[in-house]
C-alpha atoms as a PDB file:
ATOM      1  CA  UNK A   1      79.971  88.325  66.308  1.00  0.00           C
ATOM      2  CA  UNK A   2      83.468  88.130  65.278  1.00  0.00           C
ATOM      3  CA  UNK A   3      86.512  87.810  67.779  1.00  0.00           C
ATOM      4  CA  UNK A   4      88.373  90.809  68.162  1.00  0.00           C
ATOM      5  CA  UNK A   5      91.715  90.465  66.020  1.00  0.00           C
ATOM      6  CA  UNK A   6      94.484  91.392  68.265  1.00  0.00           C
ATOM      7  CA  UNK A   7      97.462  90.727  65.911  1.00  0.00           C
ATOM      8  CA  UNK A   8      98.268  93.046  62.606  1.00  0.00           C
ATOM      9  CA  UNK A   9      97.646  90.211  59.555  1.00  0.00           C
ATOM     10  CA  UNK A  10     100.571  91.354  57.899  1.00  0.00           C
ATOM     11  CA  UNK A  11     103.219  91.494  60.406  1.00  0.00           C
ATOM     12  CA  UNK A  12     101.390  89.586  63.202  1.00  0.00           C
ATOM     13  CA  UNK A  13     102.269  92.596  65.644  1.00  0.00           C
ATOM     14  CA  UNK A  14     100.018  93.773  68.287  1.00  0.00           C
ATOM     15  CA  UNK A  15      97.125  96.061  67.089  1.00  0.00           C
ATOM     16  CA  UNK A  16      95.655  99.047  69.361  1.00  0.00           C
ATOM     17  CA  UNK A  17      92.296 100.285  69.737  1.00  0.00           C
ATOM     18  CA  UNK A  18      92.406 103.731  68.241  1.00  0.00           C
ATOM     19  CA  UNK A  19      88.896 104.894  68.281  1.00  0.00           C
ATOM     20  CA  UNK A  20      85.551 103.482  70.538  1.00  0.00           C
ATOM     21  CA  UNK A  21      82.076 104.547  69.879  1.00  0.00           C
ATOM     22  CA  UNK A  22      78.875 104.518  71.922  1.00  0.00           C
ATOM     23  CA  UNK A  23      75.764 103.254  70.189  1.00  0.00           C
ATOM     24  CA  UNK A  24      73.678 104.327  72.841  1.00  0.00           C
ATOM     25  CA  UNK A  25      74.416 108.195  72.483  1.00  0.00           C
ATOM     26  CA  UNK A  26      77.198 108.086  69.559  1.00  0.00           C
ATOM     27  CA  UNK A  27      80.323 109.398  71.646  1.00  0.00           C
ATOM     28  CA  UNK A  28      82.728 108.504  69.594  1.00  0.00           C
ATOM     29  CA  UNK A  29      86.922 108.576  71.375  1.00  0.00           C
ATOM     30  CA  UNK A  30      89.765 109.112  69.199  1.00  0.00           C
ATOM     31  CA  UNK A  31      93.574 107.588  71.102  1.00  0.00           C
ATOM     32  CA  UNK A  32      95.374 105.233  71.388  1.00  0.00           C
ATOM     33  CA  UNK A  33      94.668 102.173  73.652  1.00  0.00           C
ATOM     34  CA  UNK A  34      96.078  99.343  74.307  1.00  0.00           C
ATOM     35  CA  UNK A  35      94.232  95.742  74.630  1.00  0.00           C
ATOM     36  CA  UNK A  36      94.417  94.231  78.314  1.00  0.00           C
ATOM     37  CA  UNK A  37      96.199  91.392  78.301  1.00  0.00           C
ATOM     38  CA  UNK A  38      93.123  89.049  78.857  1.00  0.00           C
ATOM     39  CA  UNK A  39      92.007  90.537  75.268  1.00  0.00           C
ATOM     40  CA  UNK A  40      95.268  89.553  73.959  1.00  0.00           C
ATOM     41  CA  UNK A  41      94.827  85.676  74.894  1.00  0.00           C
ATOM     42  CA  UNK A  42      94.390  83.078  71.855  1.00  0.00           C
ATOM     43  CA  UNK A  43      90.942  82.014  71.424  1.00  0.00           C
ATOM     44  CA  UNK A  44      91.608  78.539  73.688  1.00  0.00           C
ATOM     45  CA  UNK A  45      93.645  80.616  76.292  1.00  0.00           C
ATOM     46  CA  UNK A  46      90.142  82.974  76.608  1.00  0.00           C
ATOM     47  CA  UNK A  47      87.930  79.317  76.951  1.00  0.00           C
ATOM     48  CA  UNK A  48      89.846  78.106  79.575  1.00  0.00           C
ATOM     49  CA  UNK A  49      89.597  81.589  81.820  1.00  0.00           C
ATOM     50  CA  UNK A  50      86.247  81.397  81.192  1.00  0.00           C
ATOM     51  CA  UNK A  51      85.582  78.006  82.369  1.00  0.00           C
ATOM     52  CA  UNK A  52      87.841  78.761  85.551  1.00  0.00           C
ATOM     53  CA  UNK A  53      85.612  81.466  86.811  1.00  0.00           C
ATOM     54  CA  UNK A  54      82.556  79.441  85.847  1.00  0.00           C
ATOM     55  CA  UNK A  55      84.600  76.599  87.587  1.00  0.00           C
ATOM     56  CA  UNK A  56      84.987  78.877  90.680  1.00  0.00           C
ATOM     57  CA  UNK A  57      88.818  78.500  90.332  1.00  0.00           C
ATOM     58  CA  UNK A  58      88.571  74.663  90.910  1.00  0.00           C
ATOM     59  CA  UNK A  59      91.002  73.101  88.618  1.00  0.00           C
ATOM     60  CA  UNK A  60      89.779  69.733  89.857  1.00  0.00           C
ATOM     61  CA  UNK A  61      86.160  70.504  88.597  1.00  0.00           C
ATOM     62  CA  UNK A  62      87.467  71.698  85.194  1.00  0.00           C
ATOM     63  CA  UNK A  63      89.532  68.417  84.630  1.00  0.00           C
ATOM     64  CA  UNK A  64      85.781  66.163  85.815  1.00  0.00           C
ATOM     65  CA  UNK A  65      84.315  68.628  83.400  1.00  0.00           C
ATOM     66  CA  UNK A  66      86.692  68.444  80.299  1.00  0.00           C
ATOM     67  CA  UNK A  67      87.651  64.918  80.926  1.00  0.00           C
ATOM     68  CA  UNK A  68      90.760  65.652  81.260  1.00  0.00           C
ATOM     69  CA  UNK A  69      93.366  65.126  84.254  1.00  0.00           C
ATOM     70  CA  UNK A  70      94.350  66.969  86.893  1.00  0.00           C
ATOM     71  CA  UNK A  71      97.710  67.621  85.770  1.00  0.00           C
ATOM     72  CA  UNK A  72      97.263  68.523  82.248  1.00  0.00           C
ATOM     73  CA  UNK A  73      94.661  71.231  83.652  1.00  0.00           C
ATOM     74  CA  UNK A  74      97.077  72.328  85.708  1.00  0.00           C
ATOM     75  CA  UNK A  75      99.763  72.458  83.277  1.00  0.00           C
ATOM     76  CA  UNK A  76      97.590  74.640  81.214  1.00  0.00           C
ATOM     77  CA  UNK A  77      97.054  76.842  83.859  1.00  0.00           C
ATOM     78  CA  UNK A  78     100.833  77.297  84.290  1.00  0.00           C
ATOM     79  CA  UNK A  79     101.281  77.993  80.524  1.00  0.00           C
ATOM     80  CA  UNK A  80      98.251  80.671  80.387  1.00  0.00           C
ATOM     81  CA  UNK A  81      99.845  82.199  83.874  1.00  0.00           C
ATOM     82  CA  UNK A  82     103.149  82.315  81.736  1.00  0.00           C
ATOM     83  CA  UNK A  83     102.413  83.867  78.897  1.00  0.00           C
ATOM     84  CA  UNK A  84     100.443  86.361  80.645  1.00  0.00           C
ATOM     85  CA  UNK A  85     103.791  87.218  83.128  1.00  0.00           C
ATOM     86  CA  UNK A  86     105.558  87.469  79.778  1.00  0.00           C
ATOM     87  CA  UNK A  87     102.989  90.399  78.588  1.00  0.00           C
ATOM     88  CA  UNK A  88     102.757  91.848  80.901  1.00  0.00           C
ATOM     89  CA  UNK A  89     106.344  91.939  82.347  1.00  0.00           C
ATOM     90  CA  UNK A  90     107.837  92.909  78.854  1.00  0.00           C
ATOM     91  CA  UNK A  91     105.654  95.912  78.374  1.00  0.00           C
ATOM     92  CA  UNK A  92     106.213  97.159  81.546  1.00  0.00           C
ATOM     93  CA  UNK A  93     109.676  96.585  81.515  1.00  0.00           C
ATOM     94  CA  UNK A  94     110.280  98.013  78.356  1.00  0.00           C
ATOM     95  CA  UNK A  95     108.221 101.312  79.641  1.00  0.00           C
ATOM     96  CA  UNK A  96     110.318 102.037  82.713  1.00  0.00           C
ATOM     97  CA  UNK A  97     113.702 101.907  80.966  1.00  0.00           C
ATOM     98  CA  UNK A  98     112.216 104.535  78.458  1.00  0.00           C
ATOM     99  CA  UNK A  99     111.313 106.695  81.057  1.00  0.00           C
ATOM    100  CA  UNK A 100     114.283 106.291  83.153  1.00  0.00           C
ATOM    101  CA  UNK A 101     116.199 106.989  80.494  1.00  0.00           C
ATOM    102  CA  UNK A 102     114.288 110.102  79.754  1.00  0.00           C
ATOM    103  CA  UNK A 103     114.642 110.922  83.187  1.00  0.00           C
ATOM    104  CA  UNK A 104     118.764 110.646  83.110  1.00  0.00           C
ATOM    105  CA  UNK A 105     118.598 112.604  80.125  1.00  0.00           C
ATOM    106  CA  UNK A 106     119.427 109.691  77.999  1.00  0.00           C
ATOM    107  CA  UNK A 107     116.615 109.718  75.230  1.00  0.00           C
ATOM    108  CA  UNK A 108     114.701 113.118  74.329  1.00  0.00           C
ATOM    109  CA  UNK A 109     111.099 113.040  75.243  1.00  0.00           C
ATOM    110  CA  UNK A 110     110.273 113.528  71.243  1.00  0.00           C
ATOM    111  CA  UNK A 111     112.670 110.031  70.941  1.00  0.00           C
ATOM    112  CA  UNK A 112     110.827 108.832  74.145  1.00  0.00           C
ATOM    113  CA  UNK A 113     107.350 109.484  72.980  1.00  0.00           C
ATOM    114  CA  UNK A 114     107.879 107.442  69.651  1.00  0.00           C
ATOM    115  CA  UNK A 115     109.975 104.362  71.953  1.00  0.00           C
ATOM    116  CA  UNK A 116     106.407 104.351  74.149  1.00  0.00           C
ATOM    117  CA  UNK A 117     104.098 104.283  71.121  1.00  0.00           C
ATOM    118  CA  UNK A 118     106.188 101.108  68.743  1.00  0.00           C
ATOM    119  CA  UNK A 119     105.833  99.478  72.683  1.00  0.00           C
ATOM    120  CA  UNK A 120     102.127  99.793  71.872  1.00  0.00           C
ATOM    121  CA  UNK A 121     102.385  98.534  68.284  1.00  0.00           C
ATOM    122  CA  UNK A 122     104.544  95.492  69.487  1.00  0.00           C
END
């Protein structure tokens, strides 16, 4: 089965789920939903989570396993915990100073509403 694209082809901004069906008893949701982060990694940055779990978090048994050293698993590690900060920190960020300044009565909710959803599309 394919990988889930997470980035628009044409722009290469983030894409949201907008509708989820059930094959089992075809309930079908219409939103707007946004892709954890985890979804959002690049293919390699997904491998390597994967074989940490299956690892049991032992960086020293995924280095013996891909034959590589200690270090450069590490540094890996640090790169995939940094990008992830960076997702998730910017989003969130950029939420709370929509709503505080919807809350100071700096942005309308109507301007607020449309500030939260190009977040999404970002």
């Amino acid at each position: 089965m394919p990988r889930l694209p997470v980035h628009c082809p044409s722009c290469h901004a983030d894409l949201c789920v907008e509708r989820l069906h059930c094959r089992a008893c075809d309930v079908r949701l219409d939103g707007e939903f946004e892709l954890p982060p985890l979804l959002r990694l690049s293919a390699d940055e997904l491998d390597f989570v994967i074989r940490f779990v299956l690892a049991s978090g032992s960086l020293k048994e995924m280095a013996r396993q891909m034959q590589l050293s200690y270090p450069t698993v590490r540094n890996r590690l640090n790169d995939l915990i940094e990008n992830l900060q960076a997702a998730i920190g910017t989003r969130a960020g950029k939420r709370l100073e929509i709503l505080d300044a919807i809350a100071r009565g700096t942005l309308s909710v109507a301007e607020g509403e449309q500030a939260l959803r190009r977040i999404g599309h970002e």
